[in-house]
N, C-alpha and C. Protein backbone atom coordinates (compact mmCIF):
# COMPACT_ATOMS: atom_id res chain seq x y z
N UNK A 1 211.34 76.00 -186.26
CA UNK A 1 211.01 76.60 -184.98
C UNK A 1 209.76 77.46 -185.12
N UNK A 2 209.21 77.63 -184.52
CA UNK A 2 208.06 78.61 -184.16
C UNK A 2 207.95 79.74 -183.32
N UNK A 3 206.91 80.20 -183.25
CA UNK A 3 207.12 81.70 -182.42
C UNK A 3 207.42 81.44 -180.98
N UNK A 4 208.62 82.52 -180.65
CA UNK A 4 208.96 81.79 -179.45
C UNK A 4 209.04 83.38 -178.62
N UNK A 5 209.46 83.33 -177.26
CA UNK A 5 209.89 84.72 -176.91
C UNK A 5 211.65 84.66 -175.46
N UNK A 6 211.88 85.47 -175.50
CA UNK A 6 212.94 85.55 -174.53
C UNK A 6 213.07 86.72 -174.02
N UNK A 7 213.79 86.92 -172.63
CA UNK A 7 213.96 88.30 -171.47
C UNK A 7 215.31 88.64 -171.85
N UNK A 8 215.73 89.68 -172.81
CA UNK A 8 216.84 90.35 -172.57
C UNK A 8 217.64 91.22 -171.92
N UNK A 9 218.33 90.89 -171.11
CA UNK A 9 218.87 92.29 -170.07
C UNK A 9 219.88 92.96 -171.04
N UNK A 10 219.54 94.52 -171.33
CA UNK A 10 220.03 95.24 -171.65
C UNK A 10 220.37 96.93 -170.59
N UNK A 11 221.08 97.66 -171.10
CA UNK A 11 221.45 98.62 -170.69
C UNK A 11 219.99 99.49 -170.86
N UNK A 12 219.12 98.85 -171.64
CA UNK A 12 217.71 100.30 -171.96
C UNK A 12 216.54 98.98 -170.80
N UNK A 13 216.88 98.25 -170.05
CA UNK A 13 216.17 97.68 -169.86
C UNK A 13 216.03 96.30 -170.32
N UNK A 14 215.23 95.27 -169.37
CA UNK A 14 214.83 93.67 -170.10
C UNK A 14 213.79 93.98 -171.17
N UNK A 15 214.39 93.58 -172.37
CA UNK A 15 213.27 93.58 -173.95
C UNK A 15 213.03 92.08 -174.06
N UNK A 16 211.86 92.65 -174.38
CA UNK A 16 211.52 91.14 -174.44
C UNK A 16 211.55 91.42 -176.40
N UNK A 17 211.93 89.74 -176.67
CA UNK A 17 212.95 89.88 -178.09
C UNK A 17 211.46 88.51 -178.10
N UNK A 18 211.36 88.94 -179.19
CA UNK A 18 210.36 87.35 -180.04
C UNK A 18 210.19 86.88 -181.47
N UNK A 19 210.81 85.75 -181.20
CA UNK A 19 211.65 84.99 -182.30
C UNK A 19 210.06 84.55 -183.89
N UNK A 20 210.12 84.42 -184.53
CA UNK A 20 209.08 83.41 -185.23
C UNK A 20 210.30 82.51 -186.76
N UNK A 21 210.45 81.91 -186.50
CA UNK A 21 211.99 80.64 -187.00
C UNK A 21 212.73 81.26 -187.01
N UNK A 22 213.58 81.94 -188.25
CA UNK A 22 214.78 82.41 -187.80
C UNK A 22 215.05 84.09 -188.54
N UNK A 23 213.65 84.74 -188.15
CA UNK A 23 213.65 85.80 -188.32
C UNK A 23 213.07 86.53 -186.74
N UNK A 24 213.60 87.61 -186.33
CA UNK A 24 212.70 88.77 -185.45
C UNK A 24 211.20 89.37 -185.69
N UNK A 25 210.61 88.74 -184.51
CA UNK A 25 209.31 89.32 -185.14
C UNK A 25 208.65 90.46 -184.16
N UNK A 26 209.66 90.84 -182.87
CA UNK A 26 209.27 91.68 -181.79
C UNK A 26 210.34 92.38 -180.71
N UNK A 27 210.67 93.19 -180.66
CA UNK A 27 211.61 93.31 -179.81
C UNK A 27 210.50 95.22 -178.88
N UNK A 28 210.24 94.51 -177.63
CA UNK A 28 209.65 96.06 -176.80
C UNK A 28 210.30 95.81 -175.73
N UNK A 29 210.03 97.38 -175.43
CA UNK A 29 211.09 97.26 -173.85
C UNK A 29 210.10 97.20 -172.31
N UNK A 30 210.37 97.75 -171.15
CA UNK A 30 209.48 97.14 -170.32
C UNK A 30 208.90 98.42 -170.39
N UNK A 31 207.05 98.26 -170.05
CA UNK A 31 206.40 99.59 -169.89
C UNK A 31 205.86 99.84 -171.08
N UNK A 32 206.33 98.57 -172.23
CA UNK A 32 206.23 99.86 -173.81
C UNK A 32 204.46 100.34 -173.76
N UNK A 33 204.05 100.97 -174.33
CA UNK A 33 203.02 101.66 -174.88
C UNK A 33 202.08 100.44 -175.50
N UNK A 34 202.39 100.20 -176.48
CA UNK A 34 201.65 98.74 -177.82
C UNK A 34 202.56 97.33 -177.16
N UNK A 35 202.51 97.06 -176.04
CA UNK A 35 202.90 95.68 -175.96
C UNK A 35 202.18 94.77 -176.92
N UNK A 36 203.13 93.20 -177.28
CA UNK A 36 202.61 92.65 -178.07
C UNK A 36 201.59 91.81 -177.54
N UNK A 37 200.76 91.14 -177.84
CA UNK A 37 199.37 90.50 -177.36
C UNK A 37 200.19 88.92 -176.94
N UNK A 38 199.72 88.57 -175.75
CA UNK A 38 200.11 87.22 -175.31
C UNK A 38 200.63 85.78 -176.26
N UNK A 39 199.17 85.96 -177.32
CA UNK A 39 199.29 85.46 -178.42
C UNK A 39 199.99 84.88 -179.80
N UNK A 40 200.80 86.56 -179.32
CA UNK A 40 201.48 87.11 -180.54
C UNK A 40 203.26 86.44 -179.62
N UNK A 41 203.36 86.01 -178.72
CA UNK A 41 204.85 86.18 -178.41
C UNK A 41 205.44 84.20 -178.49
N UNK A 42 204.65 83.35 -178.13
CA UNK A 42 204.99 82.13 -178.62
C UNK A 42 205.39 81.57 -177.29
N UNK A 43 205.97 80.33 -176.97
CA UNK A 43 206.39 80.35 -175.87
C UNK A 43 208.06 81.02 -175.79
N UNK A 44 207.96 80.74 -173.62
CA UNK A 44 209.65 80.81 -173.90
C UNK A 44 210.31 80.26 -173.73
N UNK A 45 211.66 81.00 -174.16
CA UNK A 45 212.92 80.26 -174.44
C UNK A 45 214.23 80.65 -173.50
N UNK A 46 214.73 80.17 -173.19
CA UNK A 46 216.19 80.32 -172.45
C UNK A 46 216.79 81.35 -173.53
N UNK A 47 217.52 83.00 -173.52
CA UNK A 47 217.82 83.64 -173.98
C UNK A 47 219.08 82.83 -174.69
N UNK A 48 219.93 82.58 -174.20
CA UNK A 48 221.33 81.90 -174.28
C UNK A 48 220.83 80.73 -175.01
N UNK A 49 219.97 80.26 -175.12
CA UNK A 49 219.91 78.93 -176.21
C UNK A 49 219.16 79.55 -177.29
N UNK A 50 218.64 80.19 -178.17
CA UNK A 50 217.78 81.12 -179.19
C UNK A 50 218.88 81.47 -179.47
N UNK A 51 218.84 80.97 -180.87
CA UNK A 51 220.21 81.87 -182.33
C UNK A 51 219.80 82.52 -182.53
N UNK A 52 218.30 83.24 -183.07
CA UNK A 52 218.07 84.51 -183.23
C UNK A 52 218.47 85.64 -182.14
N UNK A 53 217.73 85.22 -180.98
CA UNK A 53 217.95 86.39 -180.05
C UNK A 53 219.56 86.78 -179.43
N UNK A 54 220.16 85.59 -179.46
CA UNK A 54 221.27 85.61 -179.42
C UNK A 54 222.18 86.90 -180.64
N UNK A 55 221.85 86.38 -182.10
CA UNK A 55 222.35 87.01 -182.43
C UNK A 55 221.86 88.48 -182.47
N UNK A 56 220.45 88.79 -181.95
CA UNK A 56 220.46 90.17 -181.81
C UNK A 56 220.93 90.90 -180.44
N UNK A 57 220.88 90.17 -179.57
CA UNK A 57 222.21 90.50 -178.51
C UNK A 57 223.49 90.63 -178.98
N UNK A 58 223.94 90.42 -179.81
CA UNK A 58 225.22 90.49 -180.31
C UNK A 58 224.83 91.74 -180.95
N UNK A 59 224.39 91.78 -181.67
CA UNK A 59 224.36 93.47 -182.69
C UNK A 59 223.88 94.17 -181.78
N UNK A 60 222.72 94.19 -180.84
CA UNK A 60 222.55 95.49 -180.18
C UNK A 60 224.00 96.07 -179.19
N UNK A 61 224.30 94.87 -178.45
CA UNK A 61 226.10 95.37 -177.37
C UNK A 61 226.78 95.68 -177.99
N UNK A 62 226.80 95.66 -180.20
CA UNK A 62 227.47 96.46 -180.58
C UNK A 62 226.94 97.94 -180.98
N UNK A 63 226.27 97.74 -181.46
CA UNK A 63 225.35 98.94 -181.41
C UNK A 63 225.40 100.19 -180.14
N UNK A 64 225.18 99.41 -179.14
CA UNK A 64 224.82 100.19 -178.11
C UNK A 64 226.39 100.71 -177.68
N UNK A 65 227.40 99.90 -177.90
CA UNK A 65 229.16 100.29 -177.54
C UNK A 65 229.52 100.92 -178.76
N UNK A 66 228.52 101.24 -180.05
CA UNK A 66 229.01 102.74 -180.92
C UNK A 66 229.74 101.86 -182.14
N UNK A 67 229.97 100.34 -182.00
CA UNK A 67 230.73 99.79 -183.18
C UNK A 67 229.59 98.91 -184.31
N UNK A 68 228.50 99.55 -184.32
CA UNK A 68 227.53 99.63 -185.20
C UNK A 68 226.85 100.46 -185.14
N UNK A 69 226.23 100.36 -187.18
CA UNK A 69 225.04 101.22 -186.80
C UNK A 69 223.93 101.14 -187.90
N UNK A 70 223.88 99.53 -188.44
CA UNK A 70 223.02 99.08 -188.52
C UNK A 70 222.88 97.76 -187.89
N UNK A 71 221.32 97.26 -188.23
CA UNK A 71 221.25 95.65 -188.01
C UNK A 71 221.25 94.98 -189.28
N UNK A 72 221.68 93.84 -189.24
CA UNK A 72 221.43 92.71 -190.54
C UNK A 72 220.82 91.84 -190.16
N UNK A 73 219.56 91.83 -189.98
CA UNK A 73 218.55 90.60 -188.85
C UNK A 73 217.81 90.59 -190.08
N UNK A 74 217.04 89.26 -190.36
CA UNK A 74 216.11 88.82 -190.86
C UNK A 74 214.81 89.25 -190.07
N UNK A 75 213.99 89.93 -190.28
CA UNK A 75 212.80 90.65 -189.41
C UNK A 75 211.15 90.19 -190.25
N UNK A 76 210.18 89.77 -189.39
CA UNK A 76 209.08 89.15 -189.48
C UNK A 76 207.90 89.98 -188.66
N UNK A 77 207.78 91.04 -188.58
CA UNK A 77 206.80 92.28 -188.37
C UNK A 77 205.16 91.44 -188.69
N UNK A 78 204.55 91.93 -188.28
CA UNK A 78 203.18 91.81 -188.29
C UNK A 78 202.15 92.97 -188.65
N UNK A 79 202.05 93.66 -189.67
CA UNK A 79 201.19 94.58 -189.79
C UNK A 79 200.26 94.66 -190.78
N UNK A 80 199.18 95.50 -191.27
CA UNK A 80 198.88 95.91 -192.49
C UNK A 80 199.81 96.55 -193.16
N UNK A 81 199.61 96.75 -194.42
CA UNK A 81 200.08 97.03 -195.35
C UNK A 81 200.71 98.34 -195.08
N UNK A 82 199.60 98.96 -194.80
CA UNK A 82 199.89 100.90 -194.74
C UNK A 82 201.28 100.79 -193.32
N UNK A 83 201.18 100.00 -192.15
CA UNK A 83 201.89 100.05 -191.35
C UNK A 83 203.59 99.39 -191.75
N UNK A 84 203.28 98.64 -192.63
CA UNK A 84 204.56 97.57 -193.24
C UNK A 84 205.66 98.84 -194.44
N UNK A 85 204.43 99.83 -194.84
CA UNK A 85 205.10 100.66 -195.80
C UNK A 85 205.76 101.54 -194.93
N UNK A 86 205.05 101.94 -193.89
CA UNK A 86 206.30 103.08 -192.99
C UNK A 86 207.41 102.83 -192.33
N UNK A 87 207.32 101.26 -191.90
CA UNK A 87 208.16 100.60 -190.97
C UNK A 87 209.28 100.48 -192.07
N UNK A 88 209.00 100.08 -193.61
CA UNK A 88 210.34 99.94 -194.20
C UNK A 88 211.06 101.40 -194.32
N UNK A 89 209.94 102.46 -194.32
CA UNK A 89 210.90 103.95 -194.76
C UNK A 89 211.31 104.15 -193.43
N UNK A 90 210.84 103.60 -192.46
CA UNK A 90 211.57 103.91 -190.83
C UNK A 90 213.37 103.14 -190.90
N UNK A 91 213.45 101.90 -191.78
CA UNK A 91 214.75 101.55 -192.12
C UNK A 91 215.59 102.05 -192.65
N UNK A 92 215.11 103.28 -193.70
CA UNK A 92 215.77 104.33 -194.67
C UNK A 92 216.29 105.34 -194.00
N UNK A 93 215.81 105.31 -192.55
CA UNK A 93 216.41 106.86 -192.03
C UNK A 93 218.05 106.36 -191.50
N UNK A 94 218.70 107.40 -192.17
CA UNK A 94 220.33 106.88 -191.53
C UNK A 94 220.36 107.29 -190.00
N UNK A 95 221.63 106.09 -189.85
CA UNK A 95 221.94 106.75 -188.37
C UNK A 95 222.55 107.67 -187.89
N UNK A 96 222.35 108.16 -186.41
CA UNK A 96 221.87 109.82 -186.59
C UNK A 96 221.54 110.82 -187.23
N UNK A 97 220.65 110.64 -187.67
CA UNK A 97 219.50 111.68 -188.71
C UNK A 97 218.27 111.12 -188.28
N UNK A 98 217.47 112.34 -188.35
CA UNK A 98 216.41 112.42 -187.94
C UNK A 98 215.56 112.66 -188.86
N UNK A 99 214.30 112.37 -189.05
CA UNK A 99 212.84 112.74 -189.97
C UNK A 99 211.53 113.08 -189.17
N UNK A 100 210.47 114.30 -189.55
CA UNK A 100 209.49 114.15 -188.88
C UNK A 100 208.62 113.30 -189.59
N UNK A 101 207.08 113.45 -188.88
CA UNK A 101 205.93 112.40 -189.64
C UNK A 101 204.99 112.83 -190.85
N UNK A 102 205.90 113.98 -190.42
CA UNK A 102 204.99 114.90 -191.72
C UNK A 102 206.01 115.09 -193.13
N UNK A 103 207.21 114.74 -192.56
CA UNK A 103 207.71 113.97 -194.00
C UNK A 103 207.72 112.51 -194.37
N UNK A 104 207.77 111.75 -193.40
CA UNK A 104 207.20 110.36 -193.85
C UNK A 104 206.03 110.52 -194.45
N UNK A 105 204.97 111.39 -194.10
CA UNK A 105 203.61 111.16 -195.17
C UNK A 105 203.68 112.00 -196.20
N UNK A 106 204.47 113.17 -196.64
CA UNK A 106 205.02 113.34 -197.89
C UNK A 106 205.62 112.49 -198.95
N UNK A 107 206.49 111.71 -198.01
CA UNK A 107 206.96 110.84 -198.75
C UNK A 107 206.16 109.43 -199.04
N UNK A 108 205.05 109.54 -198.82
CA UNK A 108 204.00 108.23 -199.33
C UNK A 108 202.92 109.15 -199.93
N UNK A 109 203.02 110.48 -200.33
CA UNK A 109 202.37 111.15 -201.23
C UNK A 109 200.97 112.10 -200.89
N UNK A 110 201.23 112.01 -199.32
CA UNK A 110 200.10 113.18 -199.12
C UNK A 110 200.75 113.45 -197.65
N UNK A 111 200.88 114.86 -197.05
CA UNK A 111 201.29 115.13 -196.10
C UNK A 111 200.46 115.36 -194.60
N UNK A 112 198.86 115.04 -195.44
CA UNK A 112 197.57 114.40 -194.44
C UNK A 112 197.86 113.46 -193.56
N UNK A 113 198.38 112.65 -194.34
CA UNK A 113 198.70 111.43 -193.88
C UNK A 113 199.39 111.08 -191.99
N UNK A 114 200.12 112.24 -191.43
CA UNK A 114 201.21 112.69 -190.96
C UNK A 114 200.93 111.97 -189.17
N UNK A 115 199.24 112.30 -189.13
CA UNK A 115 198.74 111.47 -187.75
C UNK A 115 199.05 109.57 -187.83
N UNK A 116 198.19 109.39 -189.04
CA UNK A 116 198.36 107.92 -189.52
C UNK A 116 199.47 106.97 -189.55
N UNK A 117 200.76 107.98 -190.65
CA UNK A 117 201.90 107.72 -190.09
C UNK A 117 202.64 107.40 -188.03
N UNK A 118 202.09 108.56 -187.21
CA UNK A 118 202.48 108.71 -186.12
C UNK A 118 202.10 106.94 -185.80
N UNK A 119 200.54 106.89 -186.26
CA UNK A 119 200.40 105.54 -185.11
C UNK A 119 200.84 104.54 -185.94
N UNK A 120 201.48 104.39 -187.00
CA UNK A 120 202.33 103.24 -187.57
C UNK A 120 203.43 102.99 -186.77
N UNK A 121 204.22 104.11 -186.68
CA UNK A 121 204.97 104.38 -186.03
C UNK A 121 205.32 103.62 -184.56
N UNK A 122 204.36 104.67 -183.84
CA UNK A 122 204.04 104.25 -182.52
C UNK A 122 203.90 102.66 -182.23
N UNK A 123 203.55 102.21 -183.63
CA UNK A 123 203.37 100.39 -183.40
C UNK A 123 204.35 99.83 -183.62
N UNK A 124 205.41 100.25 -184.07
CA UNK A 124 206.26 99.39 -184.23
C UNK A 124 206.90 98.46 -184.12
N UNK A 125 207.05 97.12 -184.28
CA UNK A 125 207.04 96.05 -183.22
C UNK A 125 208.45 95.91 -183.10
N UNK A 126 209.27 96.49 -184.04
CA UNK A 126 210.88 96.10 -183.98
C UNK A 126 211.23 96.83 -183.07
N UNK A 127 211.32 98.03 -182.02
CA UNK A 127 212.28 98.71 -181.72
C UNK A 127 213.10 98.60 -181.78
N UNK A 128 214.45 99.85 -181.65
CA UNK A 128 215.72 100.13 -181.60
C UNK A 128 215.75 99.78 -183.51
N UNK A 129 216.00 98.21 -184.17
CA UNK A 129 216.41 97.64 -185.34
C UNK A 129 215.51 98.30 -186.22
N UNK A 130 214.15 98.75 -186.12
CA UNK A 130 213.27 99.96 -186.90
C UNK A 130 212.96 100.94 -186.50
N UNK A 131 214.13 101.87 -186.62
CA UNK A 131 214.29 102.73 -185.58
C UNK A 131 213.50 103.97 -186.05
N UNK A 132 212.36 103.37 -185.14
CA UNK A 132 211.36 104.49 -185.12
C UNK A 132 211.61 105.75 -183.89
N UNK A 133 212.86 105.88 -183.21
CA UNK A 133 213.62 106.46 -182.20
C UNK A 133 213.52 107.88 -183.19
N UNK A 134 214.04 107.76 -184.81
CA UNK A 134 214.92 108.32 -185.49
C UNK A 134 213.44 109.93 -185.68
N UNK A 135 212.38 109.22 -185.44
CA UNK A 135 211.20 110.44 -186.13
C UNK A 135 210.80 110.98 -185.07
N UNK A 136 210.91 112.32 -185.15
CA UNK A 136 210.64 113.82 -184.59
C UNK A 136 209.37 114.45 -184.32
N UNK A 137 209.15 115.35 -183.78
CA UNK A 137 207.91 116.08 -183.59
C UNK A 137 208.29 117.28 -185.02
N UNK A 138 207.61 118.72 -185.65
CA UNK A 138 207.82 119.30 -186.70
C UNK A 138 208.83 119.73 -186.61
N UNK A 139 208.76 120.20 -185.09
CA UNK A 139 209.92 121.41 -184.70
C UNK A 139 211.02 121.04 -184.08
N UNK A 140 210.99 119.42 -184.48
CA UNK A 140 212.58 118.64 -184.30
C UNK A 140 212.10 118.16 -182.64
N UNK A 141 211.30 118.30 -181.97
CA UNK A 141 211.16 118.19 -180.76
C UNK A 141 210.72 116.82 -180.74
N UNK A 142 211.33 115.88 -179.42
CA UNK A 142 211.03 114.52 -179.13
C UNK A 142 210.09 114.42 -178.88
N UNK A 143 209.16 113.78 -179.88
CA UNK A 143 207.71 113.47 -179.36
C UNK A 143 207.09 111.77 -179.36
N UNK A 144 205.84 111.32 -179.05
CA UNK A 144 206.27 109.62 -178.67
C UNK A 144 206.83 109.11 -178.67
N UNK A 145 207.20 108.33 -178.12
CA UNK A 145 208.50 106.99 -178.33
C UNK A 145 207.57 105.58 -177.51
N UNK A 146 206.80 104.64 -177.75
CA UNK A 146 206.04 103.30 -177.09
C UNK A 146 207.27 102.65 -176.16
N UNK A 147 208.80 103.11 -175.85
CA UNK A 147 209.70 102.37 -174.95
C UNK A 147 210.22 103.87 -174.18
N UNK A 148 209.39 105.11 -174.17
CA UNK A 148 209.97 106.04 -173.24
C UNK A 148 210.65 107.22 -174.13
N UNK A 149 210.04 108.35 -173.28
CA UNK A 149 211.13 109.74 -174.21
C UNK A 149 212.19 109.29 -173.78
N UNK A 150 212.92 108.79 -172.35
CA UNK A 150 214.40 108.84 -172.34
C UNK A 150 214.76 108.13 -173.08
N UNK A 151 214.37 107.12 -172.97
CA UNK A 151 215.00 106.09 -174.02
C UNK A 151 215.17 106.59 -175.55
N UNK A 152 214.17 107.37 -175.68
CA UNK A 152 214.47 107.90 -177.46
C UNK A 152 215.84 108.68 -177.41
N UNK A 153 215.80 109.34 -176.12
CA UNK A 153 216.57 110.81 -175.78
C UNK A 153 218.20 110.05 -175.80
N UNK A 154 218.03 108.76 -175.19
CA UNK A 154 219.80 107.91 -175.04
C UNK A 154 219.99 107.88 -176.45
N UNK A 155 219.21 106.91 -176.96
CA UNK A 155 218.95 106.38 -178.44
C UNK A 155 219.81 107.20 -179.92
N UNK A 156 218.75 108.62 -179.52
CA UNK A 156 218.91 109.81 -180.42
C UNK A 156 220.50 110.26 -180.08
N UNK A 157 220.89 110.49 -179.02
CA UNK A 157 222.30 110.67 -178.78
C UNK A 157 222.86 109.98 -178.98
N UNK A 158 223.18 108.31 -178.62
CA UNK A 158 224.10 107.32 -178.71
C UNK A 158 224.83 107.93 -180.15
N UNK A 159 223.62 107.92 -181.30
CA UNK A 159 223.69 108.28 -182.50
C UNK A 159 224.34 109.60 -183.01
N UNK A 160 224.41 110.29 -181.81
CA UNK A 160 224.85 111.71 -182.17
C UNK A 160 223.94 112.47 -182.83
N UNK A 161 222.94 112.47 -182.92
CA UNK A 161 221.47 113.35 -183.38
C UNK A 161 221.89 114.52 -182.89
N UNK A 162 220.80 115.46 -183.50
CA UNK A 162 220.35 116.74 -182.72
C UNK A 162 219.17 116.45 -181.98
N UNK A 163 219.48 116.43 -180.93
CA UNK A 163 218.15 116.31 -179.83
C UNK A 163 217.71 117.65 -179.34
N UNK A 164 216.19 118.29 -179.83
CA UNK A 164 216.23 119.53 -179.01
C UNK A 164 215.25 118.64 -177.38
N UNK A 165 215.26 120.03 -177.14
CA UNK A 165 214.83 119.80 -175.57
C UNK A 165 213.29 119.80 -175.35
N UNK A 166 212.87 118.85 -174.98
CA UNK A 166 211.36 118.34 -174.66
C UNK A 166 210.71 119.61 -173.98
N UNK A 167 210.11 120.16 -174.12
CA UNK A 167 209.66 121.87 -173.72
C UNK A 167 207.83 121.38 -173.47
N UNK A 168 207.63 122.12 -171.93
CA UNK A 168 206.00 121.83 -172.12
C UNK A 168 205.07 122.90 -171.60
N UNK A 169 204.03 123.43 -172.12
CA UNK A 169 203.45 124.49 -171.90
C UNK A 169 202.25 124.50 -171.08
N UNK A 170 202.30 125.28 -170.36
CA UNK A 170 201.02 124.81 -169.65
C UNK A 170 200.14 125.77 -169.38
């Protein structure tokens, strides 16, 4: 099979889920921030006939009903290198727990790093399954999310996080 794409109706919204054989290579929600490029999504497919997307409909309705809390998907990301290294430590964060970006770039060995990290981040092509939901502003405060603060804000709770409160100064 080849790169394909499908409309998922979910509770966070229709994601569009995009297959490349029988790994995930995209899952954004509507509105996201970094949509994927026309290019990049393949044709489509009838949701209900796609084994991949299928089976990630199956793990997210568990996920999302609290009787998971990871994924076991075969995943096919598209990035450079520097972006491929954060997206795997974005897999390391447990569920409900949180990390900021300024420890992700500690933890790749310079805490400069911490903007760079953000827009790895911010690209993420997996949502929810690379749960880039899980990383914080310093002061624990919800900051970007490319599918919506609420959506981080459900996300971060479903999980039972500490969510502080989005505060803005003006």
């Amino acid at each position: 099979m080849s790169r394909r794409h499908a409309t998922l109706p979910t509770d966070l919204g229709d994601l569009l889920v995009v297959a490349d054989g029988e790994a995930l290579a995209g899952i954004t929600f509507p509105g996201h921030w970094h949509p994927l490029p026309a290019d990049a999504i393949g044709d489509a497919v009838e949701t209900a006939e796609d084994p991949v997307v299928v089976r990630f409909g199956a793990q997210l309705r568990e996920y999302l009903g609290g009787a998971r809390t990871e994924f076991d998907l075969p995943m096919a990301p598209t990035g450079d290198d520097f972006q491929l290294a954060v997206w795997r430590m974005l897999r390391e964060i447990p569920y409900g727990e949180t990390v900021t970006y300024g420890e992700l770039a500690a933890r790749l060995g310079d805490r400069n790093l911490a903007r760079r990290v953000g827009n790895a981040v911010g690209r993420n092509p997996l949502s929810i399954i690379v749960p880039c939901h899980r990383v914080v502003g310093s002061d624990g405060s919800l900051t970007g999310y490319a599918g919506g603060l609420e959506r981080k804000r459900f996300l971060l709770e479903l999980e039972g996080a500490a969510v502080v409160a989005q505060t803005r100064l003006f």
